[in-house]
Protein backbone atom coordinates (compact mmCIF):
# COMPACT_ATOMS: atom_id res chain seq x y z
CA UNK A 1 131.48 -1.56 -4.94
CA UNK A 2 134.23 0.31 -3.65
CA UNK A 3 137.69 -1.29 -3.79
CA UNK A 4 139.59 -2.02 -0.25
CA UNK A 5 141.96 0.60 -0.54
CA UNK A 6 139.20 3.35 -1.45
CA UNK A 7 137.42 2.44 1.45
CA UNK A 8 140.27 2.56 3.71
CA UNK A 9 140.61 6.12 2.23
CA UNK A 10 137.20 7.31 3.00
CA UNK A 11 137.35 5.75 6.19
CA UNK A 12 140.33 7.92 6.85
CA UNK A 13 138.49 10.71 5.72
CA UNK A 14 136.21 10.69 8.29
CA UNK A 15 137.89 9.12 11.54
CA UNK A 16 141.05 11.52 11.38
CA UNK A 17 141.16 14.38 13.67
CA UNK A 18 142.48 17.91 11.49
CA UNK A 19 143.75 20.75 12.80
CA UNK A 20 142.31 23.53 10.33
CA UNK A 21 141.09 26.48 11.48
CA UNK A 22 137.82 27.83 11.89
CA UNK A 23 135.94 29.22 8.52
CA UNK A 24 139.34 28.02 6.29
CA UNK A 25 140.10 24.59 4.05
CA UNK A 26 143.14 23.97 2.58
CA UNK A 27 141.20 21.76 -0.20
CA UNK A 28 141.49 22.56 -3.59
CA UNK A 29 138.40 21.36 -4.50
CA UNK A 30 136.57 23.45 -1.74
CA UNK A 31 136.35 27.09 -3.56
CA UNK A 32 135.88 30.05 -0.69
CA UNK A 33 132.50 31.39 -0.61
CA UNK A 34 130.93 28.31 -2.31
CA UNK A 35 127.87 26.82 -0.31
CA UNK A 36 129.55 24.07 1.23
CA UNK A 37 132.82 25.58 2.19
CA UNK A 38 131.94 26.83 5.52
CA UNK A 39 130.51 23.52 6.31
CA UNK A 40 133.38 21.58 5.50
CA UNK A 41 135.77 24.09 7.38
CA UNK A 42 133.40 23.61 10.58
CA UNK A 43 133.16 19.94 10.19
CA UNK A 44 136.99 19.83 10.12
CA UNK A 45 137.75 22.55 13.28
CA UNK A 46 135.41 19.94 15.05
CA UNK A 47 137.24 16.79 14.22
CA UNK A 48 134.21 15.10 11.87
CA UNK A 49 135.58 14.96 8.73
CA UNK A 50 138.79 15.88 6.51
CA UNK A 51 139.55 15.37 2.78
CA UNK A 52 140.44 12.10 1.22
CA UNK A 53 144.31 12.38 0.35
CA UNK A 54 146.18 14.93 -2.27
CA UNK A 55 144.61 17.90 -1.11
CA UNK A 56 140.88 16.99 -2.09
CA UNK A 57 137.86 16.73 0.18
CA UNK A 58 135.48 15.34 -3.07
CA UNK A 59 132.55 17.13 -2.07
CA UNK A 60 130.57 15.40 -5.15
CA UNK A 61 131.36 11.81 -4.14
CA UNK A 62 128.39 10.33 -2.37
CA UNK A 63 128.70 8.82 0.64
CA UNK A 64 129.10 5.53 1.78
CA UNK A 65 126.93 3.97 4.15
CA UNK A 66 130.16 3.31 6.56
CA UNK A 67 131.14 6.63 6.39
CA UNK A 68 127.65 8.06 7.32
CA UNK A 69 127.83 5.82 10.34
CA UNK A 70 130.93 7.01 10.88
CA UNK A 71 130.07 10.49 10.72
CA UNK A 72 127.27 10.27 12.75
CA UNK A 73 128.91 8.07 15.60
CA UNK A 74 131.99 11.03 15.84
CA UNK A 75 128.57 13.52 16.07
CA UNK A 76 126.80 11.42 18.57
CA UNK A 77 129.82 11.26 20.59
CA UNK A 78 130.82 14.76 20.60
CA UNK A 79 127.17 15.96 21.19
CA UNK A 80 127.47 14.21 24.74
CA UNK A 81 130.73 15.42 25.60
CA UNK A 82 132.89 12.99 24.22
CA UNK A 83 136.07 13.48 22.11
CA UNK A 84 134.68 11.08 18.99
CA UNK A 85 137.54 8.63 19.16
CA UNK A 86 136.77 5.31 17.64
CA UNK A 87 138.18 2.52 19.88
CA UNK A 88 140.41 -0.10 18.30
CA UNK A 89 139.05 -3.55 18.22
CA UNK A 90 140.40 -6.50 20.09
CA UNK A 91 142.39 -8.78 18.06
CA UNK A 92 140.68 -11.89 19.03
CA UNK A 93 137.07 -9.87 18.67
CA UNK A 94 135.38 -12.21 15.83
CA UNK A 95 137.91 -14.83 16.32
CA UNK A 96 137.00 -18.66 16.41
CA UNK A 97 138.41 -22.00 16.94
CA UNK A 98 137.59 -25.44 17.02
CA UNK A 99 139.91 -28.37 18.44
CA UNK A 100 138.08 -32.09 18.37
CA UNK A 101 140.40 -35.08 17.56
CA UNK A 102 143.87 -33.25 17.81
CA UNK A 103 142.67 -31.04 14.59
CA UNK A 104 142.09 -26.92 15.51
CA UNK A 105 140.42 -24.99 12.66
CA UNK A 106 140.11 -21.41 12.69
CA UNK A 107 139.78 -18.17 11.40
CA UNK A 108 137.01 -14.87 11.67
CA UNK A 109 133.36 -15.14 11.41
CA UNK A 110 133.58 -12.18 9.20
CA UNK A 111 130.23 -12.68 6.45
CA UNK A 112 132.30 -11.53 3.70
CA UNK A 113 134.96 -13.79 3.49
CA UNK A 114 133.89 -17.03 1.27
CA UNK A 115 136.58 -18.97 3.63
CA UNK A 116 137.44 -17.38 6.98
CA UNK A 117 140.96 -18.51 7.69
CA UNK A 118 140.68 -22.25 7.39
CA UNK A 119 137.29 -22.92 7.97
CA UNK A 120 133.39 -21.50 7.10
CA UNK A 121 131.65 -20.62 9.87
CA UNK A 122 127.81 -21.42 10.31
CA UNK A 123 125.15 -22.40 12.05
CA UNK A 124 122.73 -25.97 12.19
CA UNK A 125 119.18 -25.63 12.55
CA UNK A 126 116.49 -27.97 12.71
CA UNK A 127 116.11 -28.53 9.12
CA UNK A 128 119.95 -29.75 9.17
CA UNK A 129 119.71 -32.32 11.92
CA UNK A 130 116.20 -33.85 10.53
CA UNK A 131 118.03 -34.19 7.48
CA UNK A 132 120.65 -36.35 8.22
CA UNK A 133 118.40 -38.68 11.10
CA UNK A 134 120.40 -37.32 14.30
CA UNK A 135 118.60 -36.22 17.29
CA UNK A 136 117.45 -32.76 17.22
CA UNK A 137 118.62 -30.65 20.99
CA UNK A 138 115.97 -28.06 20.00
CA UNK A 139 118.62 -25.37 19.02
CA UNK A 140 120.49 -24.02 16.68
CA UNK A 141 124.05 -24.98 16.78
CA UNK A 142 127.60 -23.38 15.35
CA UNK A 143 128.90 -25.31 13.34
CA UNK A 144 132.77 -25.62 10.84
CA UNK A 145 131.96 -26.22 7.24
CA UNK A 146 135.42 -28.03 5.50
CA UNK A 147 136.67 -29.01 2.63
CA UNK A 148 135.76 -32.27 0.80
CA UNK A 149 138.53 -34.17 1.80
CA UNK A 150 138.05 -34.20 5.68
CA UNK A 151 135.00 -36.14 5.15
CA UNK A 152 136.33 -39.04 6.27
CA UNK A 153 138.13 -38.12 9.07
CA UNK A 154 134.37 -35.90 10.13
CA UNK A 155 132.58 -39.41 10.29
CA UNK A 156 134.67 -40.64 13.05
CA UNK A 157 134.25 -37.55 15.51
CA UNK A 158 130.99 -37.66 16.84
CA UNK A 159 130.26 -37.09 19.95
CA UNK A 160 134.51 -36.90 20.20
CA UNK A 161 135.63 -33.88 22.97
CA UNK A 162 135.65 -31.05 21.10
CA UNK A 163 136.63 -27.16 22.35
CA UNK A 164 135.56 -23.44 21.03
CA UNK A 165 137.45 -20.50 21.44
CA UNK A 166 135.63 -17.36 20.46
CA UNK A 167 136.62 -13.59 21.44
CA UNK A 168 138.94 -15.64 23.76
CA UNK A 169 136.60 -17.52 26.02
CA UNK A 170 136.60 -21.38 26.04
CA UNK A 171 133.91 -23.40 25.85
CA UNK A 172 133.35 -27.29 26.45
CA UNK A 173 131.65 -29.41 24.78
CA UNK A 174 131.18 -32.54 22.13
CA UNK A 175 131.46 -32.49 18.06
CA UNK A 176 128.70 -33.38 15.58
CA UNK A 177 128.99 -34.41 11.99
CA UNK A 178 126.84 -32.87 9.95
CA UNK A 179 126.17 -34.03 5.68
CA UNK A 180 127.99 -32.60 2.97
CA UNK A 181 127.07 -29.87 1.54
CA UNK A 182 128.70 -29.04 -2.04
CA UNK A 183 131.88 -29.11 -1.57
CA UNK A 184 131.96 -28.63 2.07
CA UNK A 185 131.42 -31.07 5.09
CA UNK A 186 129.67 -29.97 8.14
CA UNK A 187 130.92 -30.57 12.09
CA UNK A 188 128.86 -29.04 14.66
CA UNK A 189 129.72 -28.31 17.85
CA UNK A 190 127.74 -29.04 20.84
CA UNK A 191 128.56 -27.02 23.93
CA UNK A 192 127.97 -27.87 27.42
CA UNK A 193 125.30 -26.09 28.95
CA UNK A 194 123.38 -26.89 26.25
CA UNK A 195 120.58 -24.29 24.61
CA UNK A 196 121.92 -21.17 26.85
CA UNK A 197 125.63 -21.28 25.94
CA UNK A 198 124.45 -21.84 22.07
CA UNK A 199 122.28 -18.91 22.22
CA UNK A 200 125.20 -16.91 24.05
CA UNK A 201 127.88 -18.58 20.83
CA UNK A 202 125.24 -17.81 18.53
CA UNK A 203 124.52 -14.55 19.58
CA UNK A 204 128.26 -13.66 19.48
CA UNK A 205 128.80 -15.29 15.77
CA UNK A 206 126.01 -13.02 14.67
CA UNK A 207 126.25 -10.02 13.19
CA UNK A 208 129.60 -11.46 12.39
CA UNK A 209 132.53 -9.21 13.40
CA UNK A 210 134.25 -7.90 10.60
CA UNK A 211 138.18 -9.42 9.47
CA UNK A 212 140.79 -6.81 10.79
CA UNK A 213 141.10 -5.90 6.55
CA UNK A 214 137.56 -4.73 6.77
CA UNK A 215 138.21 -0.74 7.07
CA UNK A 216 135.11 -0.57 8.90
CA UNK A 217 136.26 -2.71 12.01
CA UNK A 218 136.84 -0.64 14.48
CA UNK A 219 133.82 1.12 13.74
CA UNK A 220 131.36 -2.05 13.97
CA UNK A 221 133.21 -2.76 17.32
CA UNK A 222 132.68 0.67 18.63
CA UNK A 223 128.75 0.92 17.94
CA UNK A 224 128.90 -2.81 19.39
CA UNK A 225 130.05 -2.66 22.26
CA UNK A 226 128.43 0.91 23.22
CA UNK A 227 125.09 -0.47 21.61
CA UNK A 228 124.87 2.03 19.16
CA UNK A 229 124.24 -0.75 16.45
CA UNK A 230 120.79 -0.10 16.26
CA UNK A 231 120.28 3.44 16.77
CA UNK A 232 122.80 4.16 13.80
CA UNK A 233 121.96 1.59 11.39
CA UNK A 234 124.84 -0.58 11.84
CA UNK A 235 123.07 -3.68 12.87
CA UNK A 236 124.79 -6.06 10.18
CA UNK A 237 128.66 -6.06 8.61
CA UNK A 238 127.52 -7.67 5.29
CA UNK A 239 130.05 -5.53 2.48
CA UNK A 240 127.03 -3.93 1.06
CA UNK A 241 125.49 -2.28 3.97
CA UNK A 242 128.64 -0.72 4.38
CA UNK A 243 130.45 0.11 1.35
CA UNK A 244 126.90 1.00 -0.52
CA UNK A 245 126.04 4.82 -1.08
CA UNK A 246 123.74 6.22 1.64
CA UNK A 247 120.46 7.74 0.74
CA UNK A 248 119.12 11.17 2.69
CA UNK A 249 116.66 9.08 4.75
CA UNK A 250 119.21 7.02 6.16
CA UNK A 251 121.46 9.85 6.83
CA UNK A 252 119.03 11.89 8.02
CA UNK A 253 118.19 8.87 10.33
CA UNK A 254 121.39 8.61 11.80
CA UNK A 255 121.96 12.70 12.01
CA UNK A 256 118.47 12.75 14.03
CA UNK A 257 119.81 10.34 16.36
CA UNK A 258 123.28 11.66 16.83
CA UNK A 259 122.03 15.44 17.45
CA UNK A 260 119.85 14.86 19.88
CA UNK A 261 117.24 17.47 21.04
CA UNK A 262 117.61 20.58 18.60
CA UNK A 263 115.59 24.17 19.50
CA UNK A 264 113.28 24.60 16.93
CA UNK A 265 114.05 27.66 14.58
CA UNK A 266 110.95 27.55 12.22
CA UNK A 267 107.50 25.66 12.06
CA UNK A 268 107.69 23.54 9.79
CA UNK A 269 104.52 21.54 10.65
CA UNK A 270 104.26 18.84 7.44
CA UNK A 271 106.29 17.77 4.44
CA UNK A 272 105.46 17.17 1.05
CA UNK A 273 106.52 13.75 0.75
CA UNK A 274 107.60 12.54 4.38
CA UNK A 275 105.54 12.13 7.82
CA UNK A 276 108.81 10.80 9.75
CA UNK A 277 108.92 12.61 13.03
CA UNK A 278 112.63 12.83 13.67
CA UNK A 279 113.14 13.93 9.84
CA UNK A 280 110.58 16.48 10.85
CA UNK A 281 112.35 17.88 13.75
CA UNK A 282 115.49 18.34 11.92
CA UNK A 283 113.47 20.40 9.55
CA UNK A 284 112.62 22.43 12.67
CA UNK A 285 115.88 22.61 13.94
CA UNK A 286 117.14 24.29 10.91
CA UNK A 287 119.07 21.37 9.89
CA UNK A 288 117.38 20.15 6.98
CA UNK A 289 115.83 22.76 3.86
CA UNK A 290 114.79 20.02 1.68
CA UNK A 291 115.56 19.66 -2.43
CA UNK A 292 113.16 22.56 -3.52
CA UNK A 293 111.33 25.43 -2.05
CA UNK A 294 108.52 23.55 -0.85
CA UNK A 295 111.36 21.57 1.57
CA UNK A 296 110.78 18.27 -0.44
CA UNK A 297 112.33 15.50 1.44
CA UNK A 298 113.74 13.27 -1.63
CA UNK A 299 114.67 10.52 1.12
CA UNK A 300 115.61 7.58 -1.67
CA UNK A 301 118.22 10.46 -3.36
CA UNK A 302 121.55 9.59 -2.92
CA UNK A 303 123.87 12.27 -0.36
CA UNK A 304 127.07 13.81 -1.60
CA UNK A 305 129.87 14.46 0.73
CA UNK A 306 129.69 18.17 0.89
CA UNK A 307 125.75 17.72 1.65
CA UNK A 308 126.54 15.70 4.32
CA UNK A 309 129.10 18.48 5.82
CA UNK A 310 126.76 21.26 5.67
CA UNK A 311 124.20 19.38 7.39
CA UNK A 312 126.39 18.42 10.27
CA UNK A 313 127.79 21.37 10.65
CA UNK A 314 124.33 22.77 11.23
CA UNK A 315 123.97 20.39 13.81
CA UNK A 316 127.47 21.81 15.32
CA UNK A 317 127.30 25.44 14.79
CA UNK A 318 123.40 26.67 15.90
CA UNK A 319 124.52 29.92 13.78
CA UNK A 320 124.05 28.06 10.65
CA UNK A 321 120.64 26.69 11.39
CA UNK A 322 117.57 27.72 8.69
CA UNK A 323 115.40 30.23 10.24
CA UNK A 324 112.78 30.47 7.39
CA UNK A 325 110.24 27.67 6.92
CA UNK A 326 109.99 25.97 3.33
CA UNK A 327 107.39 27.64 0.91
CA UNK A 328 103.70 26.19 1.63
CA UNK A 329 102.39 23.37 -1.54
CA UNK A 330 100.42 25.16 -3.97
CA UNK A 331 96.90 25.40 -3.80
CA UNK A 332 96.17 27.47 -6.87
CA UNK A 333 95.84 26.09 -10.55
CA UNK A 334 93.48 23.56 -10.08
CA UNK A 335 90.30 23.14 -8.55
CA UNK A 336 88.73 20.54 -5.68
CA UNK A 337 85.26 19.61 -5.94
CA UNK A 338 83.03 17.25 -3.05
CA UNK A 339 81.72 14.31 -4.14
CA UNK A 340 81.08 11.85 -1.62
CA UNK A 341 82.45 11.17 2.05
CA UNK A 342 84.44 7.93 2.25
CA UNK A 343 87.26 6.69 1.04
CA UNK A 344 88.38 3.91 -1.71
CA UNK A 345 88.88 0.04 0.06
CA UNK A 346 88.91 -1.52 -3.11
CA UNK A 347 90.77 0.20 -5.80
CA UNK A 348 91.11 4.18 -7.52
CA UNK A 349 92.02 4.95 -10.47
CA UNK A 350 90.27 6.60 -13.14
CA UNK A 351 87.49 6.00 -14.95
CA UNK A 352 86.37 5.34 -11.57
CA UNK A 353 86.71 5.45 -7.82
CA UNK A 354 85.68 1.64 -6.17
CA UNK A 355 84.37 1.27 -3.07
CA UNK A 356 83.54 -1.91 -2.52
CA UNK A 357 81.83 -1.56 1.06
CA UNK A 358 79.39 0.37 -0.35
CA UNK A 359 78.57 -1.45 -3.48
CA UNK A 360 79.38 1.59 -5.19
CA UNK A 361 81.49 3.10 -7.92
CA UNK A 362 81.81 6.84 -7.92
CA UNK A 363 82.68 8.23 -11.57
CA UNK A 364 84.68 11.75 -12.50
CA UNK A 365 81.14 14.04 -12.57
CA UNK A 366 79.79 12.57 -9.22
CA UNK A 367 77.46 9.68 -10.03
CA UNK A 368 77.45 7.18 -7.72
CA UNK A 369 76.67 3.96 -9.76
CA UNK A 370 75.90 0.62 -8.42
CA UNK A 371 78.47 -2.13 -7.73
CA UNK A 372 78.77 -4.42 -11.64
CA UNK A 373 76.54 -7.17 -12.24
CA UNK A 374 78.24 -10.65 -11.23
CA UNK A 375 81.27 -9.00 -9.11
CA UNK A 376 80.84 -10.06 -5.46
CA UNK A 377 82.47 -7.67 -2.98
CA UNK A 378 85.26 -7.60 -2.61
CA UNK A 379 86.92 -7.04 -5.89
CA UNK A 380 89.79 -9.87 -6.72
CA UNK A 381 91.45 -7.66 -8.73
CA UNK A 382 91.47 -4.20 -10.18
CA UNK A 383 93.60 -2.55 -13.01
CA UNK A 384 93.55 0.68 -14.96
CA UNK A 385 93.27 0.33 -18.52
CA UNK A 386 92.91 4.25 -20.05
CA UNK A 387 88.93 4.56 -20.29
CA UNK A 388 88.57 1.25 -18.83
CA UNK A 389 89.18 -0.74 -15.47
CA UNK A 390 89.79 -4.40 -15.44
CA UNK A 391 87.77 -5.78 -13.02
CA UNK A 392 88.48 -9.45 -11.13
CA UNK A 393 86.81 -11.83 -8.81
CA UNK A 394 86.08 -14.90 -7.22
CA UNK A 395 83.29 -17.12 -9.44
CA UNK A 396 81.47 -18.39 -6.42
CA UNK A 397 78.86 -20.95 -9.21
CA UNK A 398 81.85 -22.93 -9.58
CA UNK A 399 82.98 -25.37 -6.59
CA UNK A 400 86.74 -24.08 -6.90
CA UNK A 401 86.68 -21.64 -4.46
CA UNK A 402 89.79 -20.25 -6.55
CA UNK A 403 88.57 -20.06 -9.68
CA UNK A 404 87.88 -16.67 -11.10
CA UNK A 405 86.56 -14.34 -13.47
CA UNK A 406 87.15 -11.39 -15.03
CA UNK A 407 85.94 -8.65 -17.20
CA UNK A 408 86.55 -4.82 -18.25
CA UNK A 409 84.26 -2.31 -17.57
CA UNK A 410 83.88 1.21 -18.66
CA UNK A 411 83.44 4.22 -16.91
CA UNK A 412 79.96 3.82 -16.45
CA UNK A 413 80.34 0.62 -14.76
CA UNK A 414 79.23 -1.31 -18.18
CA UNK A 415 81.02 -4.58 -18.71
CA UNK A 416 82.40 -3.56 -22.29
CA UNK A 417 84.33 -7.15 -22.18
CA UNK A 418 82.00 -9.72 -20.44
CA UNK A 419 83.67 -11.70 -17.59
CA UNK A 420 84.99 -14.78 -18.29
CA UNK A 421 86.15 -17.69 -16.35
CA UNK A 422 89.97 -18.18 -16.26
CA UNK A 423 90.23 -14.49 -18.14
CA UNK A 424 93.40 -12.64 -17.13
CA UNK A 425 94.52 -9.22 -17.41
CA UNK A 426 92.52 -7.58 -20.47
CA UNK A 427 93.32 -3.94 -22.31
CA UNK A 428 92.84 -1.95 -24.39
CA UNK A 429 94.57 -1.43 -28.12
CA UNK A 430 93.83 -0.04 -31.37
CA UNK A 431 91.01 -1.12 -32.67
CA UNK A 432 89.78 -3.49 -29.68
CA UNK A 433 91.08 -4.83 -27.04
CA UNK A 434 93.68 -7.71 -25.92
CA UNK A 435 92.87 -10.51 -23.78
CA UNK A 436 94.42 -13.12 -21.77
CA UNK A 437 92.54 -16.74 -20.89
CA UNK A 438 93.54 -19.93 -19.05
CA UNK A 439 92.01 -22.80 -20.06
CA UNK A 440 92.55 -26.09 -19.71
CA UNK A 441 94.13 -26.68 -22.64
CA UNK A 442 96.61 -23.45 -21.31
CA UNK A 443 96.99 -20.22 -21.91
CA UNK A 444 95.29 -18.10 -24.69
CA UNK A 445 95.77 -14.88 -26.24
CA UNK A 446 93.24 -13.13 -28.55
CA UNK A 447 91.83 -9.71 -30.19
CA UNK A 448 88.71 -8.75 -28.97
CA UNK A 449 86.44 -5.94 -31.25
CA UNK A 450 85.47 -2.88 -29.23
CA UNK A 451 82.01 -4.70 -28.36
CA UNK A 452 84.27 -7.14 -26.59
CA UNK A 453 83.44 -9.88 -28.98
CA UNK A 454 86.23 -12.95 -30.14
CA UNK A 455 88.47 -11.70 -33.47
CA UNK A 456 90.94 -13.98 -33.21
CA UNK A 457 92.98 -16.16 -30.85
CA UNK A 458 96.66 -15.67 -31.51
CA UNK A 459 99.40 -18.32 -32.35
CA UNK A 460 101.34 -18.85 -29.06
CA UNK A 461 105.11 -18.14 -29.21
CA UNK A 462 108.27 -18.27 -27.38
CA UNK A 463 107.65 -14.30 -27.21
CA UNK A 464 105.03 -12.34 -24.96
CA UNK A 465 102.30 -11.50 -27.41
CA UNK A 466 101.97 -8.53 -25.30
CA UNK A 467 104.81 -6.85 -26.53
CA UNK A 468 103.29 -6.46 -30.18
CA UNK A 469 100.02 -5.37 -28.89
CA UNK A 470 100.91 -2.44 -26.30
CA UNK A 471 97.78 -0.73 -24.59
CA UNK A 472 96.08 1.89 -25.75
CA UNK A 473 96.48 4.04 -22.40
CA UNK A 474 95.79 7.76 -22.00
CA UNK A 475 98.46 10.22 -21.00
CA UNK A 476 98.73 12.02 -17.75
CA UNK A 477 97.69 15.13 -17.80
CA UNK A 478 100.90 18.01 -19.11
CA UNK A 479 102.43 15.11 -17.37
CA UNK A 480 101.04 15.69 -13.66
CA UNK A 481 101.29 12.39 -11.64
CA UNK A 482 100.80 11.90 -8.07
CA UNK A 483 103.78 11.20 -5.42
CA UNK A 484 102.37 9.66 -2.71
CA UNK A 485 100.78 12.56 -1.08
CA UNK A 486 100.55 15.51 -3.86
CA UNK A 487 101.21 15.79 -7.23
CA UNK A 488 103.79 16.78 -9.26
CA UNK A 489 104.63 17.71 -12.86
CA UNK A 490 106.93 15.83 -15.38
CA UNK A 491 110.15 18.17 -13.83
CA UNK A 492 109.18 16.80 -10.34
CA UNK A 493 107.96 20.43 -9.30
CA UNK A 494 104.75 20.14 -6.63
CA UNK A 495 101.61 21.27 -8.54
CA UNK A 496 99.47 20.61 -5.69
CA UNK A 497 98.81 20.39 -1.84
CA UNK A 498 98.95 17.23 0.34
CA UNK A 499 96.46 14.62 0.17
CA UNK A 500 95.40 11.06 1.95
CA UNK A 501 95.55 9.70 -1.45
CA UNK A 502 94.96 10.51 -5.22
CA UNK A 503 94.37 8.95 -9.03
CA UNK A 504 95.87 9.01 -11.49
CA UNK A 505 95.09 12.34 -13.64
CA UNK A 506 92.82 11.44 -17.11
CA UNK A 507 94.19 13.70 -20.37
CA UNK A 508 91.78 16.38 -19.53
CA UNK A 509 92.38 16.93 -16.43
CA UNK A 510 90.69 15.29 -14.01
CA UNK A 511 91.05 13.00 -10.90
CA UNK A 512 89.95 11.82 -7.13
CA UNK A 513 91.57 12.78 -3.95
CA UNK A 514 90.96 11.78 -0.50
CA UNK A 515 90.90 14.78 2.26
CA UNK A 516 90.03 13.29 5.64
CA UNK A 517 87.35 10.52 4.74
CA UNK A 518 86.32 12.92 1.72
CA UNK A 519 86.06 12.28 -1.65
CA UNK A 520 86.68 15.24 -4.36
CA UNK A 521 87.57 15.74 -8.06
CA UNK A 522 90.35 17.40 -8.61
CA UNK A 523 90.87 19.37 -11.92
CA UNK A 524 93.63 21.37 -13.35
CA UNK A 525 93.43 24.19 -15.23
């Protein structure tokens, strides 16, 4: 978490207006001719962003989430023929008090503060007034939480005339006391007008406004009050949805929104790891390139300053936009081979594809096996173990519609470990496999021999016996895993083209993929 006076600088770093001239920076840490420099120098002609203090733009610091609203509100603003000037907040925006018995208490509503002025502001639902036996008006109420010793003085005010200030307008009304909670003592205040003018208080309360020391004020109050709240993620003013680094989805998010409709400059139809529409279109509009030559999206990365830059200025400068579309997914180095139509609706993973609606299983060289003995469909549970999969479900002989049972099969649909009632997740390990039961008597851990028979129940202990027995799993493929829609090797380099969905890929090789209700093995070379 960024300190108050850091934040104040990076907020400064975006909201001031420079005066540098097109193409130049007078930031030491901006070298002429490196890939960002031109960015930066555009961004700052425009009036987006400057450096943070001592000559220094910090093109490697990532960005805050405040400051890629902040960026994105000067864009959106500018983009519809406005200057990008953030508008001061109102003193009194955020502001409450509450008078009842001669006694005001105030301060801001601000979310951060553990005591806002004098008093902690709240709210009283249903669960509060059943509580304490008062009648329940059938919504939710603001309400002053205080310090221990005004409790009292708080059991003689209700129903006492009680007024609220808040953003400067005055409302009527009566005071409540509420029960103690901790070290704090509830009042509630119960306006006149009843459940409209608490929505309206309630409404205003939440998001709370930021305190006037929150460097991020004036921003909140801008996308407030011109609605933008939603549209560029600012929807809350809790500290760590502001001063918390900003990912490239959520930038991207905001940038889409801000830009507005972009000519397309490539056609870029589909990306290797994102569907989103308006990350799409920046893609198209020569905004976004993507980490890699294949355009990968990366939207959980974090976004450095001088990313940010070159991406807005993009947006600002139609010159700069990419031209060339990202480098197709590979489709060479493995092989795809049909199997069956359909698609998995009950688990997939190798040894074997499920597919529970057809009482199948569907196994690496295309058999199509029927559903194991005793499992009713659906499956409870399912679980890759290497070779085997550890198969759950519901034991209907048993009244208990809860009770289960459990066994691991192999990948020809053999129960190598029968099913047991009350048996939990099973595995294999050298030599056998380990096994988990709940009996009555509680929970038991044992060695099973590789025809799934008992060895030896284990002495329970403080520890997870699991941790001396690790599975015996196999090892992806040269280290080839699957991303969500394609697969990639252990460098995070695409190996493959995009699918519905894939497996895991066995030590030889092998694994399913789904292509438009189609079932194939897929094996690398």
């Amino acid at each position: 978490m960024k300190g108050s006076w850091f934040a104040l600088l990076l907020c400064a770093a975006l909201i001031q207006v420079p005066a540098l001239a097109a193409g130049e920076t007078d930031f030491s840490d901006v070298p002429a001719g490196s890939w960002f420099a031109e960015g930066v120098a555009i961004c700052g002609e425009k009036g987006v962003m400057e450096g943070v203090g001592d000559g220094l733009f910090a093109p490697d610091r990532e960005l805050s989430s405040g400051e890629c609203r902040a960026l994105a509100y000067r864009l959106y603003d500018i983009r519809r023929g406005g200057d990008g000037a953030i508008l001061p907040a109102p003193e009194n925006w955020g502001y409450l008090t509450l008078t009842v018995d001669g006694h005001t208490f105030e301060g801001y509503t601000d979310p951060n503060r553990e005591w806002k002025g004098s008093v902690e502001w709240g709210f009283r639902g249903r669960d509060d007034w059943a509580a304490d036996g008062s009648d329940y008006p059938g919504y939710t109420l603001p309400a002053a939480f205080l310090s221990p010793e005004w409790a009292g003085w708080a059991w003689s005010v209700q129903n006492l005339p009680a007024v609220m200030t808040l953003n400067g307008v005055e409302y009527s009304g009566c005071a409540s006391y509420g029960r103690i909670y901790g070290d704090t003592v509830q009042i509630s205040f119960l306006p006149d007008g009843g459940e409209e003018i608490a929505k309206l208080l309630n409404a205003s309360i939440y998001p709370a406004p930021p305190a006037p020391d929150r460097w991020w004020r004036d921003l909140a109050y801008t996308l407030e009050s011109q609605g933008l709240q939603d549209t560029l993620g600012a929807s809350d003013y809790w500290v760590y949805t502001w001063e918390g680094s900003a990912d490239r989805e959520e930038f991207a998010l905001a940038l889409a929104r801000s830009a507005g409709e972009l000519e397309p400059t490539n056609g870029v139809s589909e990306l290797p790891d994102c569907t989103d529409e308006q990350i799409l279109e920046l893609y198209r509009g020569g905004i976004l390139t993507g980490t890699d030559e294949y355009g990968s999206f990366r939207g959980s990365d974090l976004l450095t300053r001088a990313q940010a830059a070159v991406m807005v200025a993009r947006v600002l400068d139609p010159a700069l936009r990419i031209t060339s579309a990202p480098t197709p997914l590979p489709t060479e180095g493995y092989t795809l081979t049909y199997l069956m139509d359909g698609s998995p609706d009950c688990g997939i993973d190798y040894p074997v594809c499920l597919l529970a609606q057809e009482d199948i299983m569907l196994t690496l060289d295309g058999r199509q096996l029927p559903w194991p003995v005793e499992a009713p469909v659906p499956s409870y549970a399912l679980d890759r173990s290497g070779d085997y999969c550890f198969m759950g479900f519901y034991d209907e002989s048993t009244p208990d519609p809860y009770d289960t049972k459990a066994g691991l099969i192999d990948r020809n649909g053999v129960y190598i470990v029968p099913p047991e009632n009350g048996r939990r997740m099973t595995y294999a390990v050298e030599g056998g496999f380990f096994t988990e039961i709940h009996r009555e008597s509680g929970t038991v851990w044992g060695l099973l021999d590789q025809e799934g028979r008992w060895l030896q129940e284990l002495e329970q202990t403080d520890g997870d016996p699991r941790e001396t027995y690790p599975p015996k799993g196999r090892q992806p493929f040269r280290g080839i895993e699957f991303e969500g829609s394609y697969y990639v090797d252990k460098t995070g380099t695409p190996v493959s083209q995009r699918f519905d969905w894939g497996s895991h890929i066995t030590d030889d090789g092998q694994g399913f993929v789904g292509i438009e209700e189609k079932i194939y093995r897929i094996r690398f070379e």
